[in-house]
N, C-alpha and C. Protein backbone atom coordinates (compact mmCIF):
# COMPACT_ATOMS: atom_id res chain seq x y z
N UNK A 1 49.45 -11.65 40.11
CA UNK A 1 50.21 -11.64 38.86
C UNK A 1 50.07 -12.96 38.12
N UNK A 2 50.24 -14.23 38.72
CA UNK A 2 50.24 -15.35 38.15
C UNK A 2 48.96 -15.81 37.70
N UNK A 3 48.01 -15.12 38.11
CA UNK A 3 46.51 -15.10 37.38
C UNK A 3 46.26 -14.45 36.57
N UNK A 4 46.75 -13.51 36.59
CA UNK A 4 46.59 -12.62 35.30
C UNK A 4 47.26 -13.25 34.11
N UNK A 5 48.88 -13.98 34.35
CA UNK A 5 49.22 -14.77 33.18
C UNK A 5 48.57 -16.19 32.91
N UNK A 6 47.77 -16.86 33.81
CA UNK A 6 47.03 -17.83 33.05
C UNK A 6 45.60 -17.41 32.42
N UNK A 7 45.05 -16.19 32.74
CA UNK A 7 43.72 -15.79 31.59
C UNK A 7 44.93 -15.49 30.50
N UNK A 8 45.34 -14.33 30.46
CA UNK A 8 46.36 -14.25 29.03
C UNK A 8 46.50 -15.35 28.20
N UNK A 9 47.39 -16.08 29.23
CA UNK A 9 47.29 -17.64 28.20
C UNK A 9 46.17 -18.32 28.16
N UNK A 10 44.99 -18.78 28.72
CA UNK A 10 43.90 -18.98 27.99
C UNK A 10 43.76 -18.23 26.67
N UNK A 11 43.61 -17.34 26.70
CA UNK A 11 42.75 -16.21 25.96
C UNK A 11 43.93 -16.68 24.34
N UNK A 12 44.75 -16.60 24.50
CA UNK A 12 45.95 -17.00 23.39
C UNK A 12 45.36 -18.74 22.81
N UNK A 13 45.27 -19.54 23.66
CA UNK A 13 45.19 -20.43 23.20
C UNK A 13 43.60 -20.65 22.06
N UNK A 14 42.52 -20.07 22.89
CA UNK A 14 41.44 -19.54 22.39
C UNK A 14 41.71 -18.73 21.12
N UNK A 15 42.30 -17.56 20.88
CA UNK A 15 42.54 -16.93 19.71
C UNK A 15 43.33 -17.93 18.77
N UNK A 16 44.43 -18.62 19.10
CA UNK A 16 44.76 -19.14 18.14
C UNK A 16 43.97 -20.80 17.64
N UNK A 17 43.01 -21.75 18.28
CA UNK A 17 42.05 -22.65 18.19
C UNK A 17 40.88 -21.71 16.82
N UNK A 18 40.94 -20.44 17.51
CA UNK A 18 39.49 -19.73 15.96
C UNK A 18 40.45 -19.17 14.67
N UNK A 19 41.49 -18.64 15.20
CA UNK A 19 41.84 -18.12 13.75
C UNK A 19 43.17 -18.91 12.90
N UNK A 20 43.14 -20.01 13.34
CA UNK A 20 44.43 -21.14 12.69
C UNK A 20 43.43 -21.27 11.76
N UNK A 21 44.55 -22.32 10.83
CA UNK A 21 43.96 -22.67 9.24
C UNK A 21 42.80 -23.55 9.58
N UNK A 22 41.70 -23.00 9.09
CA UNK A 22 40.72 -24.12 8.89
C UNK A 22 40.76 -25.65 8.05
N UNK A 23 41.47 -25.66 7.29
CA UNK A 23 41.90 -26.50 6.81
C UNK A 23 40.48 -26.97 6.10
N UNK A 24 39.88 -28.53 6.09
CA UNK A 24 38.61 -28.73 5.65
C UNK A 24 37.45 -28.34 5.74
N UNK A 25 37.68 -27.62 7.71
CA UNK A 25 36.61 -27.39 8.08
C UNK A 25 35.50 -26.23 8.14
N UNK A 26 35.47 -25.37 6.51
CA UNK A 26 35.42 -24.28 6.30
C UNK A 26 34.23 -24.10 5.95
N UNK A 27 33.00 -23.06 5.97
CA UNK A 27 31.94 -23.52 6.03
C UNK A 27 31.00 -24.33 4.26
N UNK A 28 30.01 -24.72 4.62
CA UNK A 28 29.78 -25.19 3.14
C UNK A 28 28.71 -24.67 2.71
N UNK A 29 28.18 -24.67 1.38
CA UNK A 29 27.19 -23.85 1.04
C UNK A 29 25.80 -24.89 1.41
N UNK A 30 25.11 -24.07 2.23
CA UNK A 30 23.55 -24.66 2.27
C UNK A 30 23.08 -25.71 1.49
N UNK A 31 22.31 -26.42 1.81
CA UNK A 31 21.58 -27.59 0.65
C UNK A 31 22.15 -29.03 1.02
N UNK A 32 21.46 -29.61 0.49
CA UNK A 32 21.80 -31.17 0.25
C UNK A 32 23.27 -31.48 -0.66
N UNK A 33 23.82 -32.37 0.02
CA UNK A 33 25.22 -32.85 -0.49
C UNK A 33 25.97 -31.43 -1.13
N UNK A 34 25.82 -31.11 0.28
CA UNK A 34 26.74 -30.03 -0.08
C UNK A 34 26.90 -28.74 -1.05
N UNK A 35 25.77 -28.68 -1.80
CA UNK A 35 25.36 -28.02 -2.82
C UNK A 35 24.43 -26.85 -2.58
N UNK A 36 24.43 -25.79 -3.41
CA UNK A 36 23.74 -24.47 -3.33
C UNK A 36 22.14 -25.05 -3.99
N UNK A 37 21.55 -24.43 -2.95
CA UNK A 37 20.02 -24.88 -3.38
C UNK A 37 19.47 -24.16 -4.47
N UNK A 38 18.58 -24.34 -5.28
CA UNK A 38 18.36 -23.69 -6.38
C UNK A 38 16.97 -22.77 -5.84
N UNK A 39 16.94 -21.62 -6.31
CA UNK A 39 16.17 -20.62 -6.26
C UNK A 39 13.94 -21.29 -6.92
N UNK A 40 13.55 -21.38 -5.94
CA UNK A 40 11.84 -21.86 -6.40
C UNK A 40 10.96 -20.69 -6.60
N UNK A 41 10.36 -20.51 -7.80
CA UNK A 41 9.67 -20.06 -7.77
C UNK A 41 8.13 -19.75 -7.15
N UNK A 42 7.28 -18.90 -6.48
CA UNK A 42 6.39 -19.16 -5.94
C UNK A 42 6.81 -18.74 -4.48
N UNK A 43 6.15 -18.76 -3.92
CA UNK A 43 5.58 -18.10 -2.30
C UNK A 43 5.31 -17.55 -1.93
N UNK A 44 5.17 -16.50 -0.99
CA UNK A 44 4.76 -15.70 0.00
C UNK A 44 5.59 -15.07 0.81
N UNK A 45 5.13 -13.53 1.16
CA UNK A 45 6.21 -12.83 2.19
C UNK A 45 5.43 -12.19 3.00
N UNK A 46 5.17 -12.24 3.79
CA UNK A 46 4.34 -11.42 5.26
C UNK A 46 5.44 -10.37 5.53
N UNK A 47 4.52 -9.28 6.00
CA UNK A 47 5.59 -8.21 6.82
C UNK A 47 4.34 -6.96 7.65
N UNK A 48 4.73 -6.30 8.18
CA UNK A 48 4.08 -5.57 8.46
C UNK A 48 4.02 -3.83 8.75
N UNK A 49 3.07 -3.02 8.32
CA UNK A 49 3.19 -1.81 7.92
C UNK A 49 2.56 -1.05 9.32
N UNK A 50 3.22 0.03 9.64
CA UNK A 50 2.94 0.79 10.88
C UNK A 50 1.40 1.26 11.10
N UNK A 51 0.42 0.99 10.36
CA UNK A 51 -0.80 1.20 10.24
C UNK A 51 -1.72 1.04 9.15
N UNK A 52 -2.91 0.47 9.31
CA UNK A 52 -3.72 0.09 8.04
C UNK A 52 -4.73 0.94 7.89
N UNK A 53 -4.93 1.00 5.84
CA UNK A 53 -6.09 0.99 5.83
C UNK A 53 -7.56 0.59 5.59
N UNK A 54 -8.22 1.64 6.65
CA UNK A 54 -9.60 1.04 6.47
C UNK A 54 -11.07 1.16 5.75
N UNK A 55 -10.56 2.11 4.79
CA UNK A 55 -11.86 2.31 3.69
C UNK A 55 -11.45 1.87 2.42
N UNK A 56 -9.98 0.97 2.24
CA UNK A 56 -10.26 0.56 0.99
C UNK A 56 -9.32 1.34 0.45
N UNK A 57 -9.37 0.69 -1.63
CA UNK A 57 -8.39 0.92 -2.14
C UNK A 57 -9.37 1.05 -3.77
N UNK A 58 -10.44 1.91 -3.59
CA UNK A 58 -11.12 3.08 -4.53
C UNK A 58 -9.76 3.93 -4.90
N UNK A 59 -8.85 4.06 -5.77
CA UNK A 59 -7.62 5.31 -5.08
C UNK A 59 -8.43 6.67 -5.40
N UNK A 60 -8.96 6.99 -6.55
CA UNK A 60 -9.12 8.37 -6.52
C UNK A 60 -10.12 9.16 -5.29
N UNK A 61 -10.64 8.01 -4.36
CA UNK A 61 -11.13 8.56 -2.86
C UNK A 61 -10.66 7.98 -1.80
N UNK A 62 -9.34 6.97 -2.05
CA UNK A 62 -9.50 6.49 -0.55
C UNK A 62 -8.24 7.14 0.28
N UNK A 63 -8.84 7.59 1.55
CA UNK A 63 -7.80 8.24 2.38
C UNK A 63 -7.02 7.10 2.71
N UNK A 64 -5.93 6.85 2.40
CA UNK A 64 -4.95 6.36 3.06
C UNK A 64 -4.16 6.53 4.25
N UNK A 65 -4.01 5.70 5.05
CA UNK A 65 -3.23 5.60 6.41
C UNK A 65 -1.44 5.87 6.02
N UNK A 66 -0.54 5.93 7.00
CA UNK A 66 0.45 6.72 6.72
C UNK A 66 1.19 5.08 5.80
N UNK A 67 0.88 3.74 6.22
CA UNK A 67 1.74 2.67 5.34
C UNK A 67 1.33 2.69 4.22
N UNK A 68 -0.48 3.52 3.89
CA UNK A 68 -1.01 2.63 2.37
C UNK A 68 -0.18 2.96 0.97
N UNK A 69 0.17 3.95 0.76
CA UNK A 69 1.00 4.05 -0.43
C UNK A 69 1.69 3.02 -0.58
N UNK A 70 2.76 2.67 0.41
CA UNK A 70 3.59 1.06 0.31
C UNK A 70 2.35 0.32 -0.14
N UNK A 71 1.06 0.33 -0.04
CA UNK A 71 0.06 -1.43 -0.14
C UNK A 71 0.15 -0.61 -1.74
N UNK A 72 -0.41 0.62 -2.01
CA UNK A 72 -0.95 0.68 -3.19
C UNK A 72 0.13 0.19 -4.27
N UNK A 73 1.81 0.57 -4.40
CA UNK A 73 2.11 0.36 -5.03
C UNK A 73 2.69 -1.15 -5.43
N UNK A 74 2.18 -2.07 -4.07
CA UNK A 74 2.81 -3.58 -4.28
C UNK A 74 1.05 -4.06 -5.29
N UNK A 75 0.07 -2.95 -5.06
CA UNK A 75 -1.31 -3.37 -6.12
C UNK A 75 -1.31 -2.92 -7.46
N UNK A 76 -1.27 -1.64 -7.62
CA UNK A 76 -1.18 -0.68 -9.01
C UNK A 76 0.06 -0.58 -9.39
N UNK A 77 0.15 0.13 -10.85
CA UNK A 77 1.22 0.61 -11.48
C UNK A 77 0.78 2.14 -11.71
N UNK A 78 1.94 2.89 -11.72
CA UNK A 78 1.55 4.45 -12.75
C UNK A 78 1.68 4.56 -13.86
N UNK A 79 1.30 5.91 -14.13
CA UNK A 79 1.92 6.05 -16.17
C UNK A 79 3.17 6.15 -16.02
N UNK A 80 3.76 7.24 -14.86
CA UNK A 80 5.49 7.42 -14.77
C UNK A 80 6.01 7.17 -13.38
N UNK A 81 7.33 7.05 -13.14
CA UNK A 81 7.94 6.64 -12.06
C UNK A 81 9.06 7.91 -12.18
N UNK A 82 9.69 7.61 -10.90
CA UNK A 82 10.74 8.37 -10.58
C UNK A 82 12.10 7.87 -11.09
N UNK A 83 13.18 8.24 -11.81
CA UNK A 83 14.12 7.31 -12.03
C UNK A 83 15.10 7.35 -10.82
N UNK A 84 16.51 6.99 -10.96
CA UNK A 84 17.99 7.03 -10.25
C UNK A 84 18.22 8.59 -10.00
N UNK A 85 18.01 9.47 -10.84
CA UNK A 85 18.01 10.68 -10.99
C UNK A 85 17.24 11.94 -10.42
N UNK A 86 16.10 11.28 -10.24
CA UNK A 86 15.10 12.16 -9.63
C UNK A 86 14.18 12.62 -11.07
N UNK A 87 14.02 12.18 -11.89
CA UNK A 87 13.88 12.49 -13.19
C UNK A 87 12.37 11.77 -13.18
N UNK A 88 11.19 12.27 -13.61
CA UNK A 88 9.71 11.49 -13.61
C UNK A 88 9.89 11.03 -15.27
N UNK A 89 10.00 9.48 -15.44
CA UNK A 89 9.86 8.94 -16.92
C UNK A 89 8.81 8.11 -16.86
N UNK A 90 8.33 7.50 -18.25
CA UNK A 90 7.45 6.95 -18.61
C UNK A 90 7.56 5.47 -17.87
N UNK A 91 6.28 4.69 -17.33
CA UNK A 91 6.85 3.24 -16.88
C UNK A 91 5.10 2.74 -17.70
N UNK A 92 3.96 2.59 -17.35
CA UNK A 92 3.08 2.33 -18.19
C UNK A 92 2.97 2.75 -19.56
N UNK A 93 3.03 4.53 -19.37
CA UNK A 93 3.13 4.80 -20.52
C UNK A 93 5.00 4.92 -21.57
N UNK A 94 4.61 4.27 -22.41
CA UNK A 94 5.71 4.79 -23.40
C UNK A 94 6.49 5.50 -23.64
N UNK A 95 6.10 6.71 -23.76
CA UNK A 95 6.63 8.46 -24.17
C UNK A 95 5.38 9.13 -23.63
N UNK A 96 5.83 10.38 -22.95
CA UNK A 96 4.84 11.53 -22.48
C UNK A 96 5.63 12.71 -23.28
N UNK A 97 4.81 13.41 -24.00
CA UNK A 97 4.81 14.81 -24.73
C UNK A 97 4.28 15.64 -24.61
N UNK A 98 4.75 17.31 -24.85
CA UNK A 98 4.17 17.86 -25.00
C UNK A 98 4.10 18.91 -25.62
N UNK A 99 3.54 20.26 -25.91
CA UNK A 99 3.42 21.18 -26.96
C UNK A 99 4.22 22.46 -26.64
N UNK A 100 4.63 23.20 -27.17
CA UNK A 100 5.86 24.01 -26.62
C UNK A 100 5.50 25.36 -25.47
N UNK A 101 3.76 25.38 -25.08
CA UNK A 101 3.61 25.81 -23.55
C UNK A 101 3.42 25.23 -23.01
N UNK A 102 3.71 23.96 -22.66
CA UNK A 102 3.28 22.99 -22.01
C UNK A 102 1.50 22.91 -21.23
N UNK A 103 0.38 23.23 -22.54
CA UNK A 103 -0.42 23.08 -21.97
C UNK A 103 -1.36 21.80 -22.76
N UNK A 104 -0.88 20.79 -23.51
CA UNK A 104 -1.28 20.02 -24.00
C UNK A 104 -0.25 18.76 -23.67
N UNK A 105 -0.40 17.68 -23.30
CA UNK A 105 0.66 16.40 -23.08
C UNK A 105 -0.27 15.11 -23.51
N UNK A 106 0.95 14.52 -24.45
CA UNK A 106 0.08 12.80 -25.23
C UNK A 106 0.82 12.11 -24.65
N UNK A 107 -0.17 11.17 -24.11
CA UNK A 107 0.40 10.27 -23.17
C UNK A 107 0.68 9.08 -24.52
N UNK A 108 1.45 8.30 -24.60
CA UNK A 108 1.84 6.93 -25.39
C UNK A 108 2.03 5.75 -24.31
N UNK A 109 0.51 4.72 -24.76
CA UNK A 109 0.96 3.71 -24.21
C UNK A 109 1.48 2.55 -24.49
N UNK A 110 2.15 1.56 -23.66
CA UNK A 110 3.03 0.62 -24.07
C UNK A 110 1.78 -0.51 -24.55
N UNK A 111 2.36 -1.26 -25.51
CA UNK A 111 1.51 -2.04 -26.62
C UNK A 111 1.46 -3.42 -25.20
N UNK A 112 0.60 -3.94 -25.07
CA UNK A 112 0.59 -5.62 -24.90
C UNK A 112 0.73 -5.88 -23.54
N UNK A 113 -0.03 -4.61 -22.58
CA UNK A 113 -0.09 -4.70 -21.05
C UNK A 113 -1.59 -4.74 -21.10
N UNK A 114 -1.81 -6.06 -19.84
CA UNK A 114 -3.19 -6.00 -19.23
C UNK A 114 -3.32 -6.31 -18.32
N UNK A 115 -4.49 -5.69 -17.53
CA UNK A 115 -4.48 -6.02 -15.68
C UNK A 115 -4.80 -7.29 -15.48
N UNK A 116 -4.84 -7.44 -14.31
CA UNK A 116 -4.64 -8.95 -14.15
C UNK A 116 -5.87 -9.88 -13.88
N UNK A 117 -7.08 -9.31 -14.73
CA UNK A 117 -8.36 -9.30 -14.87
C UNK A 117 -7.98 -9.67 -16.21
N UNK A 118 -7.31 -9.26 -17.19
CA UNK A 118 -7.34 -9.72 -18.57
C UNK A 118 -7.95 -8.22 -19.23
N UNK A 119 -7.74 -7.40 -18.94
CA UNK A 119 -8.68 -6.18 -19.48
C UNK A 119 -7.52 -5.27 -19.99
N UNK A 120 -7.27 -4.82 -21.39
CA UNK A 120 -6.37 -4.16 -21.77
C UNK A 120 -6.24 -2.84 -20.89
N UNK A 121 -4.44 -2.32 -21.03
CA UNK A 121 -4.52 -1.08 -20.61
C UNK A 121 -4.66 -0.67 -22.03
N UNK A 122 -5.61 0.36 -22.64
CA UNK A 122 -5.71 1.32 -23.19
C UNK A 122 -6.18 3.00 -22.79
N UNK A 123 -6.51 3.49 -24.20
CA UNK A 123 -6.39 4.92 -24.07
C UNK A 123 -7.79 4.99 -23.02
N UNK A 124 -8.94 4.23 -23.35
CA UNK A 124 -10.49 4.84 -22.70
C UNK A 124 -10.25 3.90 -21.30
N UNK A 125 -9.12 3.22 -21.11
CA UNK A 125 -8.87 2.89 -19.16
C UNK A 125 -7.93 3.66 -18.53
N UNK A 126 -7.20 4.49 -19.36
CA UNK A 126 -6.33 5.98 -18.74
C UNK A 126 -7.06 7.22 -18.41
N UNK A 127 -8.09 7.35 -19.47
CA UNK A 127 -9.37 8.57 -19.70
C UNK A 127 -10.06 8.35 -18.23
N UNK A 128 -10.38 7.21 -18.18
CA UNK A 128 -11.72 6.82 -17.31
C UNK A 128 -10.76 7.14 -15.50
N UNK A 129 -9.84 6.91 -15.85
CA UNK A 129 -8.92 6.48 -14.59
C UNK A 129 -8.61 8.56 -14.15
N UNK A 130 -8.43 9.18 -14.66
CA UNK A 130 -7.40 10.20 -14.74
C UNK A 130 -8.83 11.17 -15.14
N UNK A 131 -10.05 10.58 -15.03
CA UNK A 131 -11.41 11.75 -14.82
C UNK A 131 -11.99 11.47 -13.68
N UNK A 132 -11.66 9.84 -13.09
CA UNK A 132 -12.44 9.50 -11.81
C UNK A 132 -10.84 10.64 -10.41
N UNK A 133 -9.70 10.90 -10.85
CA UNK A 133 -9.01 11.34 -10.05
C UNK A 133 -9.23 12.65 -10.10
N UNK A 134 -9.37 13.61 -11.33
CA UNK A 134 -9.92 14.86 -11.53
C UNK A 134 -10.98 15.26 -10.81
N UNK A 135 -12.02 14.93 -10.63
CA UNK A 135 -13.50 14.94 -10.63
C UNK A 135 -13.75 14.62 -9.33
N UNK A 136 -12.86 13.79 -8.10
CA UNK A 136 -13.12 13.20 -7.04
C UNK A 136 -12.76 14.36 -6.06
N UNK A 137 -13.06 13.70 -4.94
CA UNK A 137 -13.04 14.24 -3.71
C UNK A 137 -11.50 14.70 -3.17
N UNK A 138 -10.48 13.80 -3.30
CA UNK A 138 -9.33 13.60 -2.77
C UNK A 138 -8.67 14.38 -3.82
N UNK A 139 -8.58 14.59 -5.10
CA UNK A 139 -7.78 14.66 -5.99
C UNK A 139 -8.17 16.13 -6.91
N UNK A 140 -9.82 16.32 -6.57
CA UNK A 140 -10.00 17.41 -7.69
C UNK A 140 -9.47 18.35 -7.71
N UNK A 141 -8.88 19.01 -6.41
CA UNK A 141 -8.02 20.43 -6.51
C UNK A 141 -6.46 19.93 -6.70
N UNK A 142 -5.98 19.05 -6.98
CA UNK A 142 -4.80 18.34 -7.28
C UNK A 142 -4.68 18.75 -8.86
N UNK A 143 -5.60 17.80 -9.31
CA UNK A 143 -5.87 17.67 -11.06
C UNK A 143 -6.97 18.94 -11.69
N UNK A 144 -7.31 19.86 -10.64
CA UNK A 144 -8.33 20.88 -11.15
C UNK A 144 -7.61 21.79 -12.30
N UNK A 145 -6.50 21.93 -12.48
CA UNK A 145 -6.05 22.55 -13.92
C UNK A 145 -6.38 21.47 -15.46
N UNK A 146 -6.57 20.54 -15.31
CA UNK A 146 -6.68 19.55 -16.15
C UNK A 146 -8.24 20.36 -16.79
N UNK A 147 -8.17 20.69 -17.84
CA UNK A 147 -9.55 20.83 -18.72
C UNK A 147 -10.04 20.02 -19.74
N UNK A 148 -9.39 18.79 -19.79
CA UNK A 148 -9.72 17.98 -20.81
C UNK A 148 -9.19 16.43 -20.82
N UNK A 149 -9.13 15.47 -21.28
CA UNK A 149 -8.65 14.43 -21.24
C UNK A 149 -9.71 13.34 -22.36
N UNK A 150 -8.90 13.17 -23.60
CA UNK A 150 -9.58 12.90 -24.32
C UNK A 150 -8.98 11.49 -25.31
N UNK A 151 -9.72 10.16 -25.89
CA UNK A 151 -8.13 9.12 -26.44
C UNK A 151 -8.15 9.69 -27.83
N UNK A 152 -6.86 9.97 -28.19
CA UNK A 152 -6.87 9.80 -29.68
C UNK A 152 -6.92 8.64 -30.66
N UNK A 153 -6.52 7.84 -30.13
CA UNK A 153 -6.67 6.31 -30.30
C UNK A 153 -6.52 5.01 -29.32
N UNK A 154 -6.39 4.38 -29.80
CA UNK A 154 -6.88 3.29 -28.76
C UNK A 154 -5.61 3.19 -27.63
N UNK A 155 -4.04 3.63 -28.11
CA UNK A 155 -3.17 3.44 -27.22
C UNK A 155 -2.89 5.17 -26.73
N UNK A 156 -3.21 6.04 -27.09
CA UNK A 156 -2.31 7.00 -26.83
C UNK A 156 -3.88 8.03 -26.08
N UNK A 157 -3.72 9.32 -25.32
CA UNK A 157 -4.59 10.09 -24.61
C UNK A 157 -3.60 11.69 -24.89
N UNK A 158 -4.75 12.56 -25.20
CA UNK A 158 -4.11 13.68 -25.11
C UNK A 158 -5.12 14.58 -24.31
N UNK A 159 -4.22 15.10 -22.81
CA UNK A 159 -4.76 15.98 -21.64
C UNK A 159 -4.36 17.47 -21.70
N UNK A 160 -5.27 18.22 -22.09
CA UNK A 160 -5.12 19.39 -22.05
C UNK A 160 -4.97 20.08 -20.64
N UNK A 161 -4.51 21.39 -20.53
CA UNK A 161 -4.39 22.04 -19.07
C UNK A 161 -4.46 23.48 -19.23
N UNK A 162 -5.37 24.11 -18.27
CA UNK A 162 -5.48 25.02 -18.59
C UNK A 162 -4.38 26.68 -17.78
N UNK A 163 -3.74 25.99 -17.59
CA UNK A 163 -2.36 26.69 -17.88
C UNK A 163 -1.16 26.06 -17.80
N UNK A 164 -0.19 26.59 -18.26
CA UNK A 164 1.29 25.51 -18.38
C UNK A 164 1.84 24.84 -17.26
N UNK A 165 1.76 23.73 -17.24
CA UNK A 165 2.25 22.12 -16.60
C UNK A 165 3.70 21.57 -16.70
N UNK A 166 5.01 22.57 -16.41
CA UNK A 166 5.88 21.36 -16.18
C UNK A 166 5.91 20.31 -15.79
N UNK A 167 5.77 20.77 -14.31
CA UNK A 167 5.86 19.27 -13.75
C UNK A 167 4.70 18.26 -13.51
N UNK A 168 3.68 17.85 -14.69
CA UNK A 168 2.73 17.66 -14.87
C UNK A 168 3.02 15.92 -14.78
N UNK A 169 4.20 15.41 -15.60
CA UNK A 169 4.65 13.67 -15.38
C UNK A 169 4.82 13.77 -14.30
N UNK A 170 5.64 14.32 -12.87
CA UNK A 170 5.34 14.09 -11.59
C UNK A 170 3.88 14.02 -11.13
N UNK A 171 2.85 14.53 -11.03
CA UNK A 171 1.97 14.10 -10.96
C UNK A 171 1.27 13.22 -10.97
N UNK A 172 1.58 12.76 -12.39
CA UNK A 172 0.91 11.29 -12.77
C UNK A 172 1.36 9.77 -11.91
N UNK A 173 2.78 10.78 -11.04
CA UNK A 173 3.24 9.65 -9.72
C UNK A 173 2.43 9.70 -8.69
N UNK A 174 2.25 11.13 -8.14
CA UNK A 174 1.69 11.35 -7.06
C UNK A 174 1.94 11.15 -6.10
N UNK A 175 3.22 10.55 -6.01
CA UNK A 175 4.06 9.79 -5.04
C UNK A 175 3.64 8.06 -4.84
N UNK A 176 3.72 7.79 -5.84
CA UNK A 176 3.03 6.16 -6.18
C UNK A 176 1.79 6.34 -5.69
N UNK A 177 1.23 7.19 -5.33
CA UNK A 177 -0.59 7.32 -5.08
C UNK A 177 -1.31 6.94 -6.31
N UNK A 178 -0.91 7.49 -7.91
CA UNK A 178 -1.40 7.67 -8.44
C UNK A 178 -1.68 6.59 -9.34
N UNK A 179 -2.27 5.73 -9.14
CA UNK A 179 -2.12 3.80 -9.56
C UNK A 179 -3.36 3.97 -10.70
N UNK A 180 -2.82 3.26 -11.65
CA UNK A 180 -4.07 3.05 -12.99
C UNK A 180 -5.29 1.77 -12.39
N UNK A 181 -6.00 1.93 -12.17
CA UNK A 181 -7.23 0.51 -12.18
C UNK A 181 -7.72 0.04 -13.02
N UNK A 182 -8.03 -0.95 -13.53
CA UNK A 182 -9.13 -1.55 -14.24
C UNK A 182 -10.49 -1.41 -14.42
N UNK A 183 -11.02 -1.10 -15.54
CA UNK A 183 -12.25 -0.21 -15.83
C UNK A 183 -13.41 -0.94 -14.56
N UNK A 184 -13.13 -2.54 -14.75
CA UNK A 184 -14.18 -3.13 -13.88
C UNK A 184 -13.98 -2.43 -12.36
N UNK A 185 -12.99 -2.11 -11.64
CA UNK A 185 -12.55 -1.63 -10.36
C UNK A 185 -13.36 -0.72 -10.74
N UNK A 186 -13.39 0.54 -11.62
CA UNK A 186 -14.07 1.84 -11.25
C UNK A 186 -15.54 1.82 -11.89
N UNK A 187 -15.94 0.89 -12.21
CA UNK A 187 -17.40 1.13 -12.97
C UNK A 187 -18.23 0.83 -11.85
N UNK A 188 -17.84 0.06 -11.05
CA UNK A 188 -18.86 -0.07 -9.52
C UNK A 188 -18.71 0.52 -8.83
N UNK A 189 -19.27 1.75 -8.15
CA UNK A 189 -19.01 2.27 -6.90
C UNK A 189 -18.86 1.88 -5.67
N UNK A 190 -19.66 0.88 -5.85
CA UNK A 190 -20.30 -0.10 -4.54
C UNK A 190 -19.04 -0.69 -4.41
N UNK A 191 -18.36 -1.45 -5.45
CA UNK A 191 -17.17 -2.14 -4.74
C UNK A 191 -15.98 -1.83 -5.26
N UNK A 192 -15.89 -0.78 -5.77
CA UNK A 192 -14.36 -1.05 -5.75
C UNK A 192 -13.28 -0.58 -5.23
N UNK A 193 -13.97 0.13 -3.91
CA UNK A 193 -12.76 -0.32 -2.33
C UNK A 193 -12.23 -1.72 -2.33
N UNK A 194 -13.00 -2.80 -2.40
CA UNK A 194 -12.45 -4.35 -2.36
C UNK A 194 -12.45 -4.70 -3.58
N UNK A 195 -13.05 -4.33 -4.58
CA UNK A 195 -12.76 -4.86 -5.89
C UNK A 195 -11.41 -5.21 -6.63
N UNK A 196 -10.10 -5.00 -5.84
CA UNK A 196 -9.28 -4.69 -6.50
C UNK A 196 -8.53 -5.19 -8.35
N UNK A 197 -8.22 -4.52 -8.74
CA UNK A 197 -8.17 -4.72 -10.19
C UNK A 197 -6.64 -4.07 -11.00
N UNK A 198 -5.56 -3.89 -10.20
CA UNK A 198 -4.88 -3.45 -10.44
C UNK A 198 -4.15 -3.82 -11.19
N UNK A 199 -2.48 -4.28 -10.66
CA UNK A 199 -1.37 -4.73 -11.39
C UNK A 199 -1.20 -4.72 -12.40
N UNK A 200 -0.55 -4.49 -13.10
CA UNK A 200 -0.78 -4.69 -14.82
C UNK A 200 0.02 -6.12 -14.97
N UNK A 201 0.18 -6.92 -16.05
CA UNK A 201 1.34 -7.99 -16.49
C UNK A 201 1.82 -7.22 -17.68
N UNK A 202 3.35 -6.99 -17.37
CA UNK A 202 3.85 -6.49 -18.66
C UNK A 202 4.73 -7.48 -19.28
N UNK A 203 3.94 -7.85 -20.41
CA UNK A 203 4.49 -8.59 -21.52
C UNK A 203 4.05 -7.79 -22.74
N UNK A 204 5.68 -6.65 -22.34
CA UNK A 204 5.67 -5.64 -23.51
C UNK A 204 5.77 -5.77 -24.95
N UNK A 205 5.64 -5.65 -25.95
CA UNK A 205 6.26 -5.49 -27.21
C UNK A 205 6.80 -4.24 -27.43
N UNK A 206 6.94 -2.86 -26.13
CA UNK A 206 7.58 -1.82 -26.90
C UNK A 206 8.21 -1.18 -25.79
């Protein structure tokens, strides 16, 4: 019995030593003299993905391993994203439209984006991008309703289909598969598994 009341009273004296008033000794914010360190721009983050891949990042042929989608989308951008909603909206492009059977859609792109090569996104690097995914190995029975894809001008593309396309802006996600490249990435065959040419910099005006 009399052991059992001196752990008790340990144990009391212990609880009340952690949860009495701290008084000064309360913790302080990180940094020098006491101060919150200021946020630096610049660095690096390592991490690692449950498997790689190994033929590269061609997208409209490269088989991806079960992590690469995560690599593709920290490389490329799409025309649309998924919102809060579940809703596919415009993120490269501007506004996506279309004609009241849904077998015609104009893509609108945002003014004053370029990859990080310096190479505008325009209408003939959406065309070129969205015939190399049509036309390929991985993608042609994906995009095989697509009968056309043509720029009307330098920012905007209008893709015909040859039958009606609701959910045709999901697509253009693909589940972040579906990444725009830089004309230089797809004009070489030879390299542009390693060529990469992606990212866009958006310093929008619209």
């Amino acid at each position: 019995m009399s052991r059992r009341v001196g752990v008790l009273g340990v144990t009391l004296v212990l609880c009340a030593g952690a949860c009495g008033d701290r008084g000064d000794n309360s913790a302080q914010p990180v940094g020098s003299a006491g101060k919150a360190s200021s946020p630096v721009e610049g660095g690096s983050i390592t991490y690692g993905i449950e498997s790689e891949t190994g033929g590269g990042w061609c997208l409209p042929s490269a088989q991806l391993a079960a992590g690469g989608t995560e690599v593709v989308q920290a490389l490329y951008d799409t025309l649309t994203v998924p919102n809060a909603k579940g809703r596919f909206v415009p993120y490269l492009a501007r506004s996506i439209n279309h004609n009241t059977d849904h077998t015609q859609w104009t893509i609108a792109l945002r003014e004053g984006i370029t990859f990080h090569d310096g190479e505008p996104l325009n209408a003939v690097a959406v065309v070129q991008n969205l015939d190399a995914y049509r036309t390929g190995p991985l993608w042609g029975a994906v995009f095989a309703d697509i009968s056309d894809v043509q720029p009307v001008d330098n920012l905007t593309v209008l893709v015909t289909t040859r039958v009606p396309w609701i959910a045709f802006p999901a697509f253009l996600w693909g589940t972040g598969r579906v990444g725009i490249a830089a004309p230089a990435q797809l004009d070489d065959a030879a390299t542009c598994a390693t060529n990469i040419i992606g990212k866009a910099k958006l310093s929008l005006k619209s």
